[in-house]
Protein backbone atom coordinates (compact mmCIF):
# COMPACT_ATOMS: atom_id res chain seq x y z
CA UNK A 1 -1.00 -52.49 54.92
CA UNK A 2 -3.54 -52.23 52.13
CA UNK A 3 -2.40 -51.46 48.86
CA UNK A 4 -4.05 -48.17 48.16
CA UNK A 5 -1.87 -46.85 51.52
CA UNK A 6 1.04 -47.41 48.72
CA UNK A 7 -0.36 -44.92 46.05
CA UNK A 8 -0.22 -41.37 45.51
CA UNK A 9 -3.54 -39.25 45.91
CA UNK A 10 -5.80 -39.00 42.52
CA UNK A 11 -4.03 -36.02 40.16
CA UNK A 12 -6.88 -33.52 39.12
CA UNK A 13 -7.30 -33.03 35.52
CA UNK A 14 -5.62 -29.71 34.85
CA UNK A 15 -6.53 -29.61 31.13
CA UNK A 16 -9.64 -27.35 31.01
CA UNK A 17 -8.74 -25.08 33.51
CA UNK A 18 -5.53 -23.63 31.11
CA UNK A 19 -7.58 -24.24 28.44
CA UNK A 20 -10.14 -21.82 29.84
CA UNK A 21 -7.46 -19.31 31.47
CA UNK A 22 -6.13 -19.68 27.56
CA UNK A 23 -8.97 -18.73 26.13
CA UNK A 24 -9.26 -15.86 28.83
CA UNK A 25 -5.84 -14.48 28.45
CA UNK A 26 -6.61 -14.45 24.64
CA UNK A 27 -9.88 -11.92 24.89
CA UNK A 28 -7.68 -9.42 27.04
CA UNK A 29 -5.01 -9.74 25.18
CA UNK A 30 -7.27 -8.99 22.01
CA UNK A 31 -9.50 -6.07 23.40
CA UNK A 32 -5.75 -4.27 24.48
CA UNK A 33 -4.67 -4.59 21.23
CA UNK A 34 -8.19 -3.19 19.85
CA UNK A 35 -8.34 -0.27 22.20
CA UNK A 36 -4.59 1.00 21.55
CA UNK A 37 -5.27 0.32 18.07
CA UNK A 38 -7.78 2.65 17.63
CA UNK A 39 -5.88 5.29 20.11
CA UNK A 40 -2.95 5.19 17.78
CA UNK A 41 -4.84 5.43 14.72
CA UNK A 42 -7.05 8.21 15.93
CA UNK A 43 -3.58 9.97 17.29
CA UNK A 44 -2.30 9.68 13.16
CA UNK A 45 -5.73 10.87 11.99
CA UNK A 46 -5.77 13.60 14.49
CA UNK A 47 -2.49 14.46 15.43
CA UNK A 48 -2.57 18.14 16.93
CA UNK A 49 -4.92 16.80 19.68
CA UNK A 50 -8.22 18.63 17.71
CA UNK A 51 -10.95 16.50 19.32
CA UNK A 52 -13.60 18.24 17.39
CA UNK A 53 -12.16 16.89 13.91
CA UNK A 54 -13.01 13.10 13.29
CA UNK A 55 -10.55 10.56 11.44
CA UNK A 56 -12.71 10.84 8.64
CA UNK A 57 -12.85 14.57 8.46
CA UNK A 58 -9.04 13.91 8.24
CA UNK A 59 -9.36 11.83 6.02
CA UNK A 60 -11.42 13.74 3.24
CA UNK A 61 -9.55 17.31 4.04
CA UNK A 62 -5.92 14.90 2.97
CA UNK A 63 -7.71 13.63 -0.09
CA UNK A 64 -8.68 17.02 -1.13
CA UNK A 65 -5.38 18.50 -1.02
CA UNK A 66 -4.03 15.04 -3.25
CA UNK A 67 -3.55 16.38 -7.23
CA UNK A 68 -6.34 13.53 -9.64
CA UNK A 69 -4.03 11.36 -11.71
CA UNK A 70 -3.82 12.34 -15.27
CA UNK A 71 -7.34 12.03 -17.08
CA UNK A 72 -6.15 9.24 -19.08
CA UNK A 73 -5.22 7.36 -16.92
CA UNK A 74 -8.78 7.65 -15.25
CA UNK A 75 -10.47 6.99 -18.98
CA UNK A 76 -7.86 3.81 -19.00
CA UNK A 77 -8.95 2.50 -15.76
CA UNK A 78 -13.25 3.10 -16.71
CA UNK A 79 -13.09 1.41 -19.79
CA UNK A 80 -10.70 -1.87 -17.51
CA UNK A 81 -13.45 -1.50 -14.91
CA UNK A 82 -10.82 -0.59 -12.77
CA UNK A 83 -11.77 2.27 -9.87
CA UNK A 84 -11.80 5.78 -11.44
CA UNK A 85 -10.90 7.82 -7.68
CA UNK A 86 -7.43 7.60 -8.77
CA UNK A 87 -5.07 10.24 -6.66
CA UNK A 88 -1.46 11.38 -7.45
CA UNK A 89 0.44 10.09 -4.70
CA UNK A 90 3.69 10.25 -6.62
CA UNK A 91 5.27 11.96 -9.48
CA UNK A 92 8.66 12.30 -11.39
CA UNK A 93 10.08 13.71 -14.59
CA UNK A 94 12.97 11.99 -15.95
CA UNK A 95 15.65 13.62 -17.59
CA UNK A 96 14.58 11.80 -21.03
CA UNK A 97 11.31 13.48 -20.25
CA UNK A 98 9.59 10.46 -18.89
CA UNK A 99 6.64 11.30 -16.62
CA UNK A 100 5.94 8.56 -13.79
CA UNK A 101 2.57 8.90 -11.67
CA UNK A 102 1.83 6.65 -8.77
CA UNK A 103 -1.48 6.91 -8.55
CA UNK A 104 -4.00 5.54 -5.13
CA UNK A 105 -7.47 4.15 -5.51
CA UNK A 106 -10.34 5.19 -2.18
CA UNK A 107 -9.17 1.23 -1.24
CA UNK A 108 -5.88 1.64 -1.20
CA UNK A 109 -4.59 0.19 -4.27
CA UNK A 110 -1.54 1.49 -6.26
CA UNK A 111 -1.53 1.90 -10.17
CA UNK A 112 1.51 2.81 -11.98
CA UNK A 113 1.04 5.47 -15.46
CA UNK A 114 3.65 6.28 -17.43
CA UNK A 115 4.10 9.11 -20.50
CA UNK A 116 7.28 8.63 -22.01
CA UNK A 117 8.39 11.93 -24.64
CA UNK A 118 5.74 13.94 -22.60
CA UNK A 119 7.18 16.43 -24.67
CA UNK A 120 6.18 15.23 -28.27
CA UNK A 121 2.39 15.14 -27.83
CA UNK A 122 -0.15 14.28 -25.72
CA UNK A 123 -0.43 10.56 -23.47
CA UNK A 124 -2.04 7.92 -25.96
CA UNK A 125 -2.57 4.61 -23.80
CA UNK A 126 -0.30 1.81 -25.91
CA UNK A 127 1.49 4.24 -27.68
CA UNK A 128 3.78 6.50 -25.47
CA UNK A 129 1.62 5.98 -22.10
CA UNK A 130 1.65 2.54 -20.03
CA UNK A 131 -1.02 1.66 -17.21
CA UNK A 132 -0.05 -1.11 -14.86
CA UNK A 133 -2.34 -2.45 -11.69
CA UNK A 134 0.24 -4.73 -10.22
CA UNK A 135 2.56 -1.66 -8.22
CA UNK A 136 3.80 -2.27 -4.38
CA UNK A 137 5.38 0.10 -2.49
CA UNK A 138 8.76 -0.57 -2.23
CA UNK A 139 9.82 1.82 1.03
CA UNK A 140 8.42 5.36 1.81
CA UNK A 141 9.11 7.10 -2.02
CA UNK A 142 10.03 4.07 -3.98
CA UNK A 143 7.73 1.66 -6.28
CA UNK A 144 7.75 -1.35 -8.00
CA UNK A 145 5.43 -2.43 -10.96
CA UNK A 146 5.28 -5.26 -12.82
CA UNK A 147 3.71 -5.58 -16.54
CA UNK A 148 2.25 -8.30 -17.83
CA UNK A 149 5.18 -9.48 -20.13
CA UNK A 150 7.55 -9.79 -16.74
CA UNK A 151 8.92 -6.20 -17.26
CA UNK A 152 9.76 -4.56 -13.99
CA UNK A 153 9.56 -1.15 -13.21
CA UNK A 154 10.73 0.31 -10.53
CA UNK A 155 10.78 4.42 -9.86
CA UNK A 156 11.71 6.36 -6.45
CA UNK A 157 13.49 9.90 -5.91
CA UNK A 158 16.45 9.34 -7.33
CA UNK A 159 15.64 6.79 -10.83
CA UNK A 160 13.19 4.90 -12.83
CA UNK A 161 14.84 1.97 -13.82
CA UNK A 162 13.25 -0.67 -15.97
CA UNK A 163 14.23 -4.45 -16.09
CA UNK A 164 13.17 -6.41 -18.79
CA UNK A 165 12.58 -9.94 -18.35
CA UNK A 166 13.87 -11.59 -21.62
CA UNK A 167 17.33 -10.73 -19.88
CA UNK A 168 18.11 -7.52 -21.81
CA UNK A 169 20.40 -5.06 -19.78
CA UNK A 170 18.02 -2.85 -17.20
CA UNK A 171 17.38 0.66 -18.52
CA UNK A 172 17.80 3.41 -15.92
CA UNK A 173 16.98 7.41 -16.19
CA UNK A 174 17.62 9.59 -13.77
CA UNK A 175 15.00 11.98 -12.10
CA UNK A 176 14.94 15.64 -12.64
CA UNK A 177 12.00 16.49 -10.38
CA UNK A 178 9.83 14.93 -7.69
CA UNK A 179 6.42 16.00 -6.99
């Protein structure tokens, strides 16, 4: 009896075969994902089944029916070099008569504009009108926006409530309307 008759057959190396049916499982896997992608953002662009009317044409017909954000708010954000195709997405009137607009850049990005006394006078920017650029949505009519002293502000249906970061109690007023 030799000894080789004593050991098992050579094992194959198994490494780059799963590392190829990896890398193969990974491009399907992928181009799925892609392709229902795309079909379920083309069925939320185009939801009544119109195939003649593109995402896009979707797209701009939404925007056009959106209200512009208050014009000083658009001055505000030209003179911060900020975007100026600022959209109403969100608007209340506290009982105090505090005016809240959530407003949406063409990217995507919120800014928060406030007028507080809307009754007494027009919105002056540092005076009785705030602009803030750091806002996240907070849940489907809710908003959160943070100054640059700490101050939180956050304003849905139902409130605007405003937390103050040097620990003072939170001020809250209650909505009248929501557009």
């Amino acid at each position: 009896m030799t000894p080789s008759d004593d050991l098992s057959p050579p094992r194959r190396p198994i490494f780059f075969p799963v590392v190829i049916a990896t890398v193969f499982l990974t491009i399907i896997g992928m181009t799925g994902g892609f392709v229902l992608g795309e079909r379920h953002r083309n069925q939320v662009a185009n939801p009544a089944g119109d195939s003649t009317r593109t995402p896009e044409a979707a797209q701009s017909s939404w925007t056009d029916e959106r209200k512009a954000c208050p014009p000083e708010a658009i001055e505000f954000a030209a003179k911060e070099e900020l975007p100026t195709d600022l959209t109403q997405i969100f608007k209340v009137v506290t009982v105090n008569r505090t005016i809240v607009w959530i407003c949406q850049d063409g990217a995507g990005s919120l800014y928060y504009q406030s007028q507080t006394r809307s009754d007494e006078g027009p919105l002056v920017q540092g005076q009785n009108g705030l602009f803030l650029t750091r806002v996240v949505r907070d849940g489907e009519n809710s908003f959160e926006a943070t100054a640059s002293n700490g101050n939180t502000f956050l304003v849905n249906t139902k409130r605007l409530e405003v937390r103050f970061a040097d620990g003072r109690p939170s001020q809250v007023n209650n909505v009248e309307t929501v557009e």
